[in-house]
C-alpha atoms as a PDB file:
ATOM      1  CA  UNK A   1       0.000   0.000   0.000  1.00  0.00           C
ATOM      2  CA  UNK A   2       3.093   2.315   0.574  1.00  0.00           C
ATOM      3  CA  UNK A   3       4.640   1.350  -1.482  1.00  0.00           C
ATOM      4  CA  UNK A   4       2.023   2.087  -4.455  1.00  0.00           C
ATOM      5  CA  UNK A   5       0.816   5.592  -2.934  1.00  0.00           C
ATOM      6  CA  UNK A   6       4.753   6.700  -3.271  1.00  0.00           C
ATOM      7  CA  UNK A   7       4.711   5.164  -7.097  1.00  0.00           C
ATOM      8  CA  UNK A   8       2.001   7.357  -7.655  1.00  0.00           C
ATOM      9  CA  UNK A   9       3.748  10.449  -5.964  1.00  0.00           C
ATOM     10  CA  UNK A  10       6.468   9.965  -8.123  1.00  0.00           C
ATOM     11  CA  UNK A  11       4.988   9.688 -11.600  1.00  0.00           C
ATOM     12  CA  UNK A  12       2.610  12.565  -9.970  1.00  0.00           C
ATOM     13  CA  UNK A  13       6.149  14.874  -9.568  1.00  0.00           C
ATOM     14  CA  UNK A  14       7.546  13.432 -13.298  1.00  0.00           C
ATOM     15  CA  UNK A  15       4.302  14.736 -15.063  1.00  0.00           C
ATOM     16  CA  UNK A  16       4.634  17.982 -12.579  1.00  0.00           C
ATOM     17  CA  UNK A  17       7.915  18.259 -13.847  1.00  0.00           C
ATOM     18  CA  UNK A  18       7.598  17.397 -18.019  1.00  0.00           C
ATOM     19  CA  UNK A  19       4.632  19.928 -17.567  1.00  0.00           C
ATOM     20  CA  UNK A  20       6.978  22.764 -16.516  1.00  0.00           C
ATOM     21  CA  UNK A  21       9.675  21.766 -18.517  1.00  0.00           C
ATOM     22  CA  UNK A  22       7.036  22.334 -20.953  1.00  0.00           C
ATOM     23  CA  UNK A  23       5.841  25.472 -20.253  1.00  0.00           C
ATOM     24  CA  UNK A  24       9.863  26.858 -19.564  1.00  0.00           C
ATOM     25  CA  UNK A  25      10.541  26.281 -23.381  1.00  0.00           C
ATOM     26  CA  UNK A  26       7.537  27.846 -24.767  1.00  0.00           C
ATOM     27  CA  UNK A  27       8.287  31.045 -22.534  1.00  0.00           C
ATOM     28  CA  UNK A  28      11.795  31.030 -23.196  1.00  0.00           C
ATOM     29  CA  UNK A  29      11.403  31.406 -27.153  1.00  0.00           C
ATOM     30  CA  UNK A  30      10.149  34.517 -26.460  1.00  0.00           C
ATOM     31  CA  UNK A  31      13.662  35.495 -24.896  1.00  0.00           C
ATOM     32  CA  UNK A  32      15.592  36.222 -27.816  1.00  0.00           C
ATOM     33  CA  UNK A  33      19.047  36.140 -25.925  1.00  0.00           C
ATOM     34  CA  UNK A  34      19.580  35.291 -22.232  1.00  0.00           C
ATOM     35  CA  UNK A  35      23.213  36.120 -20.216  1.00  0.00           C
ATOM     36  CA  UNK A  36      24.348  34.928 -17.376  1.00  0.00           C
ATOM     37  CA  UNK A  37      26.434  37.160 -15.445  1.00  0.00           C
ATOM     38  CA  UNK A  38      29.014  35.678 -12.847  1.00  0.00           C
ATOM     39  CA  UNK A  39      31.622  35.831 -10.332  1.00  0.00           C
ATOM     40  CA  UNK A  40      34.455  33.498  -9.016  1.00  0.00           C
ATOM     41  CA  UNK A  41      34.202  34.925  -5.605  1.00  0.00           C
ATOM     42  CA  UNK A  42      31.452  37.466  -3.393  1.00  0.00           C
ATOM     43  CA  UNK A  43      32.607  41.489  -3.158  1.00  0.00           C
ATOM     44  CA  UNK A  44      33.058  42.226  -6.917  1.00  0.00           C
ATOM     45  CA  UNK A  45      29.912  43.838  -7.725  1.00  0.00           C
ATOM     46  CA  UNK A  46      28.177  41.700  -9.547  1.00  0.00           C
ATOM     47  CA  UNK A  47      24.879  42.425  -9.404  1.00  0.00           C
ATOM     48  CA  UNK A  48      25.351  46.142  -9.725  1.00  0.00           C
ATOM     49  CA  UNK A  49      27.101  45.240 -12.975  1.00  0.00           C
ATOM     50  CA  UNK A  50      24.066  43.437 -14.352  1.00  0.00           C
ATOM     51  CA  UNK A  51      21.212  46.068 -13.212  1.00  0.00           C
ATOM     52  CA  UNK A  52      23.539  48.230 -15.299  1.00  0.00           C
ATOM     53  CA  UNK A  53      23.977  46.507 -17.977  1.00  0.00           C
ATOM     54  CA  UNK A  54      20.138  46.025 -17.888  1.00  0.00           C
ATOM     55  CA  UNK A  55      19.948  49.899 -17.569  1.00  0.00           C
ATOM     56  CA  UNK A  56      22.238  50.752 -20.003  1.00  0.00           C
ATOM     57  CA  UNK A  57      20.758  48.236 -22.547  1.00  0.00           C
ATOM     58  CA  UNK A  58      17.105  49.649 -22.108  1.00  0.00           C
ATOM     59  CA  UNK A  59      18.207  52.822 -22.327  1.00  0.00           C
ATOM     60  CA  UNK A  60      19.530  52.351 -25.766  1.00  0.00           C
ATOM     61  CA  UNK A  61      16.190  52.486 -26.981  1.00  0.00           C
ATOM     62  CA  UNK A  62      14.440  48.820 -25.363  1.00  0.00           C
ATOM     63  CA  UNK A  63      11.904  49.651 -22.800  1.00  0.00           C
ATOM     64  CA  UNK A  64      10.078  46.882 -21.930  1.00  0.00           C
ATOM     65  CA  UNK A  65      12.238  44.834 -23.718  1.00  0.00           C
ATOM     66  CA  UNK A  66      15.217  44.214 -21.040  1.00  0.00           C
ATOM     67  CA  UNK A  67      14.938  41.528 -18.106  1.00  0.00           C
ATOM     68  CA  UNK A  68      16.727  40.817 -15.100  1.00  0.00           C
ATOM     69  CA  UNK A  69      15.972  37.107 -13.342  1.00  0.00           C
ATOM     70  CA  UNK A  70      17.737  37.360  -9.591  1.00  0.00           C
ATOM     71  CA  UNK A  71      18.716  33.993  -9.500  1.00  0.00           C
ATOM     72  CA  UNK A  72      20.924  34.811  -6.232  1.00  0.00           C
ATOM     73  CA  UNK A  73      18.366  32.935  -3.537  1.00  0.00           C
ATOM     74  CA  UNK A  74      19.777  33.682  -0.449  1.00  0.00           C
ATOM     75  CA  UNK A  75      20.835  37.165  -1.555  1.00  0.00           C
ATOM     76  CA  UNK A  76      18.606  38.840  -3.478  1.00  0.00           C
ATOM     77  CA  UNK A  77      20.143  42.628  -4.284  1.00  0.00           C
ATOM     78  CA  UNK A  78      18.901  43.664  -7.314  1.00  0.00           C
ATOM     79  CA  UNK A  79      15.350  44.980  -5.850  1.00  0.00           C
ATOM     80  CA  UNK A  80      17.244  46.737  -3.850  1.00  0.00           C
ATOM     81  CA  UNK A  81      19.112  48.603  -6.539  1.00  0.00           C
ATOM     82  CA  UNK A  82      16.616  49.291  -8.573  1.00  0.00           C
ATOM     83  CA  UNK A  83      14.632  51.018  -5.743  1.00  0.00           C
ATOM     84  CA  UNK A  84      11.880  47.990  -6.143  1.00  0.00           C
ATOM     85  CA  UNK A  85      11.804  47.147  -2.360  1.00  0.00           C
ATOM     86  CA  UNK A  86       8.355  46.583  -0.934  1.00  0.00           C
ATOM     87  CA  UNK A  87       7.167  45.526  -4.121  1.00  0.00           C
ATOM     88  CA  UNK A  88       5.212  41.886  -5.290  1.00  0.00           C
ATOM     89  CA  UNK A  89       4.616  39.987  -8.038  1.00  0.00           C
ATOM     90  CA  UNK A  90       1.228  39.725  -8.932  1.00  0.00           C
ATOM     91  CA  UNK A  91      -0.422  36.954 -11.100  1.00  0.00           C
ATOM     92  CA  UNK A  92      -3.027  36.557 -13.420  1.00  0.00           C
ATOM     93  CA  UNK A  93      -4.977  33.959 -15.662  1.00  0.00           C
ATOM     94  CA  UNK A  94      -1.599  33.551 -17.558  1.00  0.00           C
ATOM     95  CA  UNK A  95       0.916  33.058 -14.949  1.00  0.00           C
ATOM     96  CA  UNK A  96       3.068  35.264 -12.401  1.00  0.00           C
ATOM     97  CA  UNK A  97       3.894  38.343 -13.584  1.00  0.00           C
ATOM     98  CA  UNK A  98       7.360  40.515 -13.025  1.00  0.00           C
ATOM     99  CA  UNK A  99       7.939  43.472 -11.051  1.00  0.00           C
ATOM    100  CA  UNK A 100       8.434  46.835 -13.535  1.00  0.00           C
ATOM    101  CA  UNK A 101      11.412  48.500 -12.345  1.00  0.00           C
ATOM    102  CA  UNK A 102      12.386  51.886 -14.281  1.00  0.00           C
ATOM    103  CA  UNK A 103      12.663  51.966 -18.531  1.00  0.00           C
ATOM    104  CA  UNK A 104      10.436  48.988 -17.919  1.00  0.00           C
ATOM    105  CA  UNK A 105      13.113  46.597 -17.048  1.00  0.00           C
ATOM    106  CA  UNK A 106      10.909  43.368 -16.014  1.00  0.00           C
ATOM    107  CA  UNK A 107      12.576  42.075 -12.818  1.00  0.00           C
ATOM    108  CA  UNK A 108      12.359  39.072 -10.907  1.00  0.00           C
ATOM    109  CA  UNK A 109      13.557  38.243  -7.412  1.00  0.00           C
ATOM    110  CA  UNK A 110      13.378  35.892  -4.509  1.00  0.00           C
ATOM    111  CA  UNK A 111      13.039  39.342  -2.445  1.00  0.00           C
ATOM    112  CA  UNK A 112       9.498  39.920  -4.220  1.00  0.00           C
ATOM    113  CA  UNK A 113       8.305  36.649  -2.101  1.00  0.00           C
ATOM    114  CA  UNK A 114      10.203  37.253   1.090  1.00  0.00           C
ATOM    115  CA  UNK A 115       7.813  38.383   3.975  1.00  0.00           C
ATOM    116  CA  UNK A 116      10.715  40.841   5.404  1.00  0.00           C
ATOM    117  CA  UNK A 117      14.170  42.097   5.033  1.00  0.00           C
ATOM    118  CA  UNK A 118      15.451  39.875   7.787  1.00  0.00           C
ATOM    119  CA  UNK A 119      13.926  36.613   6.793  1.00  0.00           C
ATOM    120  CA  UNK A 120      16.562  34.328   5.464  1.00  0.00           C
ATOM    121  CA  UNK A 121      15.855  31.821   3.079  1.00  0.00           C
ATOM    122  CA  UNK A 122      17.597  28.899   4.950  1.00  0.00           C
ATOM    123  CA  UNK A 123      16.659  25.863   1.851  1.00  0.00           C
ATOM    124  CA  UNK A 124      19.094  23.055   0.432  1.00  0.00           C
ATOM    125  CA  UNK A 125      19.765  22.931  -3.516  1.00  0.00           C
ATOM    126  CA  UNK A 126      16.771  21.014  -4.609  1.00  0.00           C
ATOM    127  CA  UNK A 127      14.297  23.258  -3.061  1.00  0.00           C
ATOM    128  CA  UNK A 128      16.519  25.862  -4.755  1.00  0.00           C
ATOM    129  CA  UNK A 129      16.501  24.302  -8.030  1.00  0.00           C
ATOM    130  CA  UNK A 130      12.810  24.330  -8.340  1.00  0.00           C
ATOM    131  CA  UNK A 131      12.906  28.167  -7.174  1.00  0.00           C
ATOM    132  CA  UNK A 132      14.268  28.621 -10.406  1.00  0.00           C
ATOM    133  CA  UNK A 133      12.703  26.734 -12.922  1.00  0.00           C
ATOM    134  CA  UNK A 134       9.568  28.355 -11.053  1.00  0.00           C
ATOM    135  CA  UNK A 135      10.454  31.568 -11.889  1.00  0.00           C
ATOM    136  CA  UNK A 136      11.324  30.395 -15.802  1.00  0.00           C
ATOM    137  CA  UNK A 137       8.801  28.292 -16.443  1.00  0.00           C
ATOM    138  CA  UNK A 138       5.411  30.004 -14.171  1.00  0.00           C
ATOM    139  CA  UNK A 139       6.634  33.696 -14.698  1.00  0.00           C
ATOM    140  CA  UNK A 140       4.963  35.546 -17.856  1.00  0.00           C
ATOM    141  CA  UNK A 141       7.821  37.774 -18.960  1.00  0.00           C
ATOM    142  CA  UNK A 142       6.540  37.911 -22.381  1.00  0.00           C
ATOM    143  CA  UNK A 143       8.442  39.259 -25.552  1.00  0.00           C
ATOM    144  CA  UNK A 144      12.304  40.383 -24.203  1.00  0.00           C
ATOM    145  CA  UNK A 145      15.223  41.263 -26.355  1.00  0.00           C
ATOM    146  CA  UNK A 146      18.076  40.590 -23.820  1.00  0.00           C
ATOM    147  CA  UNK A 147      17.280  38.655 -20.179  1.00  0.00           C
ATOM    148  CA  UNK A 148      20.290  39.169 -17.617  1.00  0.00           C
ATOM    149  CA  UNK A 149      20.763  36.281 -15.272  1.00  0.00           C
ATOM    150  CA  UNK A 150      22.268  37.725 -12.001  1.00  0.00           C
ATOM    151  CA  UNK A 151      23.853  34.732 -10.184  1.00  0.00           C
ATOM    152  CA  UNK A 152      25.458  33.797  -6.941  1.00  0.00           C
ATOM    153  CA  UNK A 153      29.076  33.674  -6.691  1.00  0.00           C
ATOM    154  CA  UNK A 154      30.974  30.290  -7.257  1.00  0.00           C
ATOM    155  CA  UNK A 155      29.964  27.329  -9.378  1.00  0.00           C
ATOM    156  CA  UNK A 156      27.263  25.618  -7.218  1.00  0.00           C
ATOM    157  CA  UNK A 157      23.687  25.023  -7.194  1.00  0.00           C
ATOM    158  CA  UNK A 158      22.435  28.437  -8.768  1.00  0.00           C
ATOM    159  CA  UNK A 159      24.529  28.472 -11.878  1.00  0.00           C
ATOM    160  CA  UNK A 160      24.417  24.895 -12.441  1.00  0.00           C
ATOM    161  CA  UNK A 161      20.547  25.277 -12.444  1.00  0.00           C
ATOM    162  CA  UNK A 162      20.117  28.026 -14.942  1.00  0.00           C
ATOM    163  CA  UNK A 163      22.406  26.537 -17.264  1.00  0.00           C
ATOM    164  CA  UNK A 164      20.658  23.319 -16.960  1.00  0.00           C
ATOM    165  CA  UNK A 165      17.617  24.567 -17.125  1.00  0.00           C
ATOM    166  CA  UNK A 166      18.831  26.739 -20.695  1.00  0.00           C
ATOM    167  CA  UNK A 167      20.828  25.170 -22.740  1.00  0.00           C
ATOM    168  CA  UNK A 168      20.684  27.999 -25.285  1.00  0.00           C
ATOM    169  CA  UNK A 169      22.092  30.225 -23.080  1.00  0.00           C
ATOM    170  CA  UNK A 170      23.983  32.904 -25.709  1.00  0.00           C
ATOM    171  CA  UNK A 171      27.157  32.995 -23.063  1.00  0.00           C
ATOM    172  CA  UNK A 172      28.319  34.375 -19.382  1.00  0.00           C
ATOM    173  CA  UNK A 173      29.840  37.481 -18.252  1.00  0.00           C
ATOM    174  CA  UNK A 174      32.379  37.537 -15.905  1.00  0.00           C
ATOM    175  CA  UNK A 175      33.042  40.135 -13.337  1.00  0.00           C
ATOM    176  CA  UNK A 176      36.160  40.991 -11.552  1.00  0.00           C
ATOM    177  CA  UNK A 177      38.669  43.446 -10.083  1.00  0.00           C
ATOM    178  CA  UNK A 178      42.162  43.793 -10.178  1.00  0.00           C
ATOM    179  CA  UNK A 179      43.244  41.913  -7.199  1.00  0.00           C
ATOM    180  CA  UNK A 180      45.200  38.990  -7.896  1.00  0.00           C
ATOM    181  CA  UNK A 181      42.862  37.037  -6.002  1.00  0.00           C
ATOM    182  CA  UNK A 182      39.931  37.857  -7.771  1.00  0.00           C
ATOM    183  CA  UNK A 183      41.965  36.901 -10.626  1.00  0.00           C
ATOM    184  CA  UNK A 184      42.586  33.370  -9.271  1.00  0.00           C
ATOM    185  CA  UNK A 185      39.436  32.862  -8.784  1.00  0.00           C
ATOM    186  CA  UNK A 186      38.194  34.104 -12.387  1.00  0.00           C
ATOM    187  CA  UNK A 187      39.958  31.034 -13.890  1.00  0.00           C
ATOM    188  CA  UNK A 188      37.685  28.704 -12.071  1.00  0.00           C
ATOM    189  CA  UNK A 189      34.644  31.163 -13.430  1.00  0.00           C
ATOM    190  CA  UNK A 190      36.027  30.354 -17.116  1.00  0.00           C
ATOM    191  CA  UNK A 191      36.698  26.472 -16.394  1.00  0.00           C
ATOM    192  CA  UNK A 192      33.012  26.368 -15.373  1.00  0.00           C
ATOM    193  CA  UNK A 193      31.785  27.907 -18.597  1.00  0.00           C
ATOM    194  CA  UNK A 194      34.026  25.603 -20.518  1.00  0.00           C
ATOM    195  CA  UNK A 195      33.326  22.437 -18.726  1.00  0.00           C
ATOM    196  CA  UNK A 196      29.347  23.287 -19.720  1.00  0.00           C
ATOM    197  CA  UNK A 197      30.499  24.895 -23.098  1.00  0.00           C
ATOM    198  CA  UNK A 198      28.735  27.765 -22.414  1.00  0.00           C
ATOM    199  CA  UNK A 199      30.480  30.756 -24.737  1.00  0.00           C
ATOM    200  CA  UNK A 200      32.264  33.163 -22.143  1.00  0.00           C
ATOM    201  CA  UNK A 201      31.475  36.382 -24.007  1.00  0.00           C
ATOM    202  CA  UNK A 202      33.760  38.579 -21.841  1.00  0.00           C
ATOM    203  CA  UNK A 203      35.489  39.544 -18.482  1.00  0.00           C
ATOM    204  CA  UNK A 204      34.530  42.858 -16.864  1.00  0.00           C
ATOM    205  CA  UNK A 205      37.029  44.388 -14.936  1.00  0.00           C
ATOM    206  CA  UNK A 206      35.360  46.344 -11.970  1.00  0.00           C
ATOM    207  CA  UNK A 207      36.878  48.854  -9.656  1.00  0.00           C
ATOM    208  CA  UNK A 208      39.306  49.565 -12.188  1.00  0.00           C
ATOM    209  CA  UNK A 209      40.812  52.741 -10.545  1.00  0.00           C
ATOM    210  CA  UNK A 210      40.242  55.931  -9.415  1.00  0.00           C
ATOM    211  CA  UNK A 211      39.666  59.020 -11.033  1.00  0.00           C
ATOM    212  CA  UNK A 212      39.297  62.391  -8.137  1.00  0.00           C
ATOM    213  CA  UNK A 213      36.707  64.027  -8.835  1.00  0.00           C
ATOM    214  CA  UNK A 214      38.636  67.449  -8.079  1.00  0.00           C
ATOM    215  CA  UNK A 215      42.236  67.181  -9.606  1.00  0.00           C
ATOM    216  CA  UNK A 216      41.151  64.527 -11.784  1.00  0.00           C
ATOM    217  CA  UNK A 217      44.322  62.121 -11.260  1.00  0.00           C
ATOM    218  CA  UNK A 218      44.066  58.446 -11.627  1.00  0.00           C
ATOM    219  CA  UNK A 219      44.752  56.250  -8.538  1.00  0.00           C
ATOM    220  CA  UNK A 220      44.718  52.482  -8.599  1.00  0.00           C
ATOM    221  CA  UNK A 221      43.190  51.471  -5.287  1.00  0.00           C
ATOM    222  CA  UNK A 222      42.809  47.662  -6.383  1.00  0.00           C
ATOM    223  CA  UNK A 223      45.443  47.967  -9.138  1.00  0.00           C
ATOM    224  CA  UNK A 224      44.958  47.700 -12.370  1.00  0.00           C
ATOM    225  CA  UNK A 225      45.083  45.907 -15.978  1.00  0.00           C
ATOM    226  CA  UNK A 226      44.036  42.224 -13.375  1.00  0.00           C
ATOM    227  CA  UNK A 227      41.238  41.843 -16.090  1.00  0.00           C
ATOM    228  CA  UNK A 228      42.520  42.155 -19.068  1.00  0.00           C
ATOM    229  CA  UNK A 229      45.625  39.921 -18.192  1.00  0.00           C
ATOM    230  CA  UNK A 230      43.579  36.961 -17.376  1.00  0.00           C
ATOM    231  CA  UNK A 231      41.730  37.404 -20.187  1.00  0.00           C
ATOM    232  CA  UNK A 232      45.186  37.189 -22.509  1.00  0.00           C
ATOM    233  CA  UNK A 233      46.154  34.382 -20.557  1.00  0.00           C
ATOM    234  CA  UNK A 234      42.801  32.662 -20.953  1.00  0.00           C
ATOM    235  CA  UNK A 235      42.022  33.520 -24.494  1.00  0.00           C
ATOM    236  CA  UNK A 236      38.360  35.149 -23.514  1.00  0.00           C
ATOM    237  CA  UNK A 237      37.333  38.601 -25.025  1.00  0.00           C
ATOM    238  CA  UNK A 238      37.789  41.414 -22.578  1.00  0.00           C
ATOM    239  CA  UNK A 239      34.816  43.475 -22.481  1.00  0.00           C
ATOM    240  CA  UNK A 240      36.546  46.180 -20.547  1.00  0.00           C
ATOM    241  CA  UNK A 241      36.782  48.557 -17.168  1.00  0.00           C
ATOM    242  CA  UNK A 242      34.799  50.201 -15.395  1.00  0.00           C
ATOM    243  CA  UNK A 243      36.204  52.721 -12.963  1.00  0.00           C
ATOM    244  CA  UNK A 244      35.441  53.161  -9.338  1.00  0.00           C
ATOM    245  CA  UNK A 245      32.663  56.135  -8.336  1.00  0.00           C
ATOM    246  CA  UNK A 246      31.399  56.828  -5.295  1.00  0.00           C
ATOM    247  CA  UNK A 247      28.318  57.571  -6.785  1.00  0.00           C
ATOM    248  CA  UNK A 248      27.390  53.873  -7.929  1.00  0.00           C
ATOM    249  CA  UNK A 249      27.686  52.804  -4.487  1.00  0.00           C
ATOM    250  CA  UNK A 250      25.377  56.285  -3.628  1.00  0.00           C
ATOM    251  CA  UNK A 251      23.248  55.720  -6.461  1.00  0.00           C
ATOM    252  CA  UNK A 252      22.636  51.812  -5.713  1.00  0.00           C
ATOM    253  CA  UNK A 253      21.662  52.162  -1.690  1.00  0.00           C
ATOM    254  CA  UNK A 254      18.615  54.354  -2.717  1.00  0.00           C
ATOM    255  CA  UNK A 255      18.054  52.344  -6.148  1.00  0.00           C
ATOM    256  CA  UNK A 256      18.514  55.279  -8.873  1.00  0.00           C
ATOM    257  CA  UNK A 257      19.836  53.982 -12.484  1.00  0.00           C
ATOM    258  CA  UNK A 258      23.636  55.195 -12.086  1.00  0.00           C
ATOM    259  CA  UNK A 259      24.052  55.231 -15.918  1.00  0.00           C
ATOM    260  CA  UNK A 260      21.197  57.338 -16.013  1.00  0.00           C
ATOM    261  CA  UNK A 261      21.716  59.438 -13.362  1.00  0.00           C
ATOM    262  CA  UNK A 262      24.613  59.925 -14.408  1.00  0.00           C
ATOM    263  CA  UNK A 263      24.927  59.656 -17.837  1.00  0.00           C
ATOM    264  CA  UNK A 264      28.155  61.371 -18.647  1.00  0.00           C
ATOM    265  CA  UNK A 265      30.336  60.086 -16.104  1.00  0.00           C
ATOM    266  CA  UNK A 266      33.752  57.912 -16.972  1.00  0.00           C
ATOM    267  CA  UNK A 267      31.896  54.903 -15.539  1.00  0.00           C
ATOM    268  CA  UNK A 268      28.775  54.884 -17.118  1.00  0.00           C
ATOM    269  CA  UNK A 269      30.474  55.984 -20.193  1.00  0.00           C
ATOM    270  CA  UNK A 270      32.152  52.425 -19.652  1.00  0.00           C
ATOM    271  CA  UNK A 271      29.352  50.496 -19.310  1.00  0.00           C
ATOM    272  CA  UNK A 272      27.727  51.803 -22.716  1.00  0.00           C
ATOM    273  CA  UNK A 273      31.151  50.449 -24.518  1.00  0.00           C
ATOM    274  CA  UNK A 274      30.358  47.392 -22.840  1.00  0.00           C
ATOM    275  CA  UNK A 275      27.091  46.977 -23.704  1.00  0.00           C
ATOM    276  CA  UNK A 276      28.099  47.352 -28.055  1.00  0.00           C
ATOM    277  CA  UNK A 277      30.800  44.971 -27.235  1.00  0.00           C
ATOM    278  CA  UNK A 278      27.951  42.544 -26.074  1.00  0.00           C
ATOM    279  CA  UNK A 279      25.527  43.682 -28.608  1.00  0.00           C
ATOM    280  CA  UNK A 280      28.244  42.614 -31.140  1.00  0.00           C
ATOM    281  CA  UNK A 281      29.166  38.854 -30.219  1.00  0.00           C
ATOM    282  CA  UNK A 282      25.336  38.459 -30.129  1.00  0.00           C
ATOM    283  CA  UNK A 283      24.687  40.006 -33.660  1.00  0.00           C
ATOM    284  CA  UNK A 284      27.936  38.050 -34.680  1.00  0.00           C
ATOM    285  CA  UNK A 285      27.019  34.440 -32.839  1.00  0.00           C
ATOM    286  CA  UNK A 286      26.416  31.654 -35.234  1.00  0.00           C
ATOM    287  CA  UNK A 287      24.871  27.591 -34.696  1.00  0.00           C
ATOM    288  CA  UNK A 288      27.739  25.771 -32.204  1.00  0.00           C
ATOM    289  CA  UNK A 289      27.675  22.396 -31.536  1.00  0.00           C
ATOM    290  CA  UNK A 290      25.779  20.879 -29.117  1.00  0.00           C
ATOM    291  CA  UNK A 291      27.006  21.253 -25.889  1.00  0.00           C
ATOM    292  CA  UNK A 292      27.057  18.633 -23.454  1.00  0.00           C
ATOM    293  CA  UNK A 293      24.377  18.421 -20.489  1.00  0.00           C
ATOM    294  CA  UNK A 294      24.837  19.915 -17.281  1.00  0.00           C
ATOM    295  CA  UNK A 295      23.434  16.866 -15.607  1.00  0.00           C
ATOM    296  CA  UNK A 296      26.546  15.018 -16.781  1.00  0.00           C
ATOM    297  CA  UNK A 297      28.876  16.636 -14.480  1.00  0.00           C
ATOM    298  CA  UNK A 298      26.532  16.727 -11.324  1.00  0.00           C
END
């Protein structure tokens, strides 16, 4: 009797499953490309290099079209940047729908579900594994040019997950700074990517110096040049540097768009070169073989 009720449950969670599986690739064909951004190691500002790429992509004439999927479960910033705290998703007939952040950037968080700031979200990598095909497959994010995939740091759970879950992910970009650790920890980043043959579009090198804002010299707080040197010794594109401003950390505590804010400014000017760099390894992408599975090398 046990025995058959848990037969049952288990062909019950296969059909749950093939049904979302389902559902994921019919929304996802509506994504025209999807990125993965990523980090060997916490502290290098990932996710505020994502919301502005996001930023700086809408801004170059796609609102509405531009998403950003949180995939970061146990820290979920990008709300935060974006000045979306408070907010919830709200569903419909369809599905879930995302949360509208500014230029119409569709966003997508664990935050939106969380009942406070405090709570934790204290949950092993299965339960986080179906967090994310969840928000893939029962989210209605409709018609997108470009989704950005912020994930965690390292090469566990999260970013085995999404790239399991899309194989025809268009590539990662990796963030870093100029430390030699960071550097170190950038070659596991690229192993990852290969391992998965995932494309690597490019390494951005973040907190790439100093530029005072009243004598206008150039200090190297981190050092400088980490980036691009791993990228020669790696054979990855470099998609280039982005200098440090106080007023990305300023403009990300109270969730302004720095590249809009401020427009003009060496580091936003930086991320707009990044983003044509991007734009231009998608335009020029062509059929590659196909890659292995990700469940091969759990």
């Amino acid at each position: 009797m046990v025995e058959e009720l848990e037969r049952k449950n288990a062909d019950s969670r296969r059909e749950l499953l093939r049904e979302q599986q389902k559902v994921l690739k019919t929304r996802m064909r509506k994504v025209s490309h999807k990125i993965a951004v990523i980090s060997g190691k916490g502290g290098v500002g990932k996710t505020m290099v994502t919301v502005n790429l996001a930023m700086a992509y809408a801004k170059g004439g796609r609102p509405g079209r531009i998403g950003i999927l949180d995939a970061d479960i146990h820290g979920p910033c990008v709300p935060k940047m974006l000045g979306m705290k408070g907010q919830r998703l709200q569903s419909g007939p369809p599905g879930i729908f995302p949360a509208i952040a500014a230029l119409g950037i569709k966003v997508v968080s664990m935050d939106f579900l969380l009942p406070d700031t405090e709570s934790p979200v204290i949950w092993r990598g299965p339960l986080k594994m179906t967090a994310i095909r969840q928000f893939l497959s029962d989210i209605v994010w409709g018609e997108l040019d470009v989704m950005f995939i912020d994930l965690p740091p390292g090469t566990g759970d999260e970013p085995l997950s999404v790239i399991q879950l899309l194989p025809e992910m268009d590539g990662v970009v990796i963030v870093t700074i100029p430390s030699e650790v960071s550097q170190d920890v950038v070659k596991k980043a690229v192993t990852f990517a290969r391992i998965l043959n995932v494309p690597v579009i490019g390494i951005i090198e973040n907190m790439s110096g100093f530029v005072c804002p009243n004598c206008g010299a150039e200090i190297n707080i981190f050092k400088t040049g980490g980036g691009e040197k791993i990228s020669r010794d790696l054979g990855v594109p470099f998609l280039g540097r982005i200098p440090i401003d106080p007023k990305i950390c300023e403009d990300s505590d109270i969730g302004l768009p720095f590249v809009v804010e401020h427009a003009n400014s060496p580091a936003a000017e930086a991320f707009m070169e990044i983003v044509k760099r991007i734009e231009a390894f998608l335009s020029q992408r062509r059929e590659r073989p196909n890659r292995i599975k990700a469940e091969e090398v759990i």
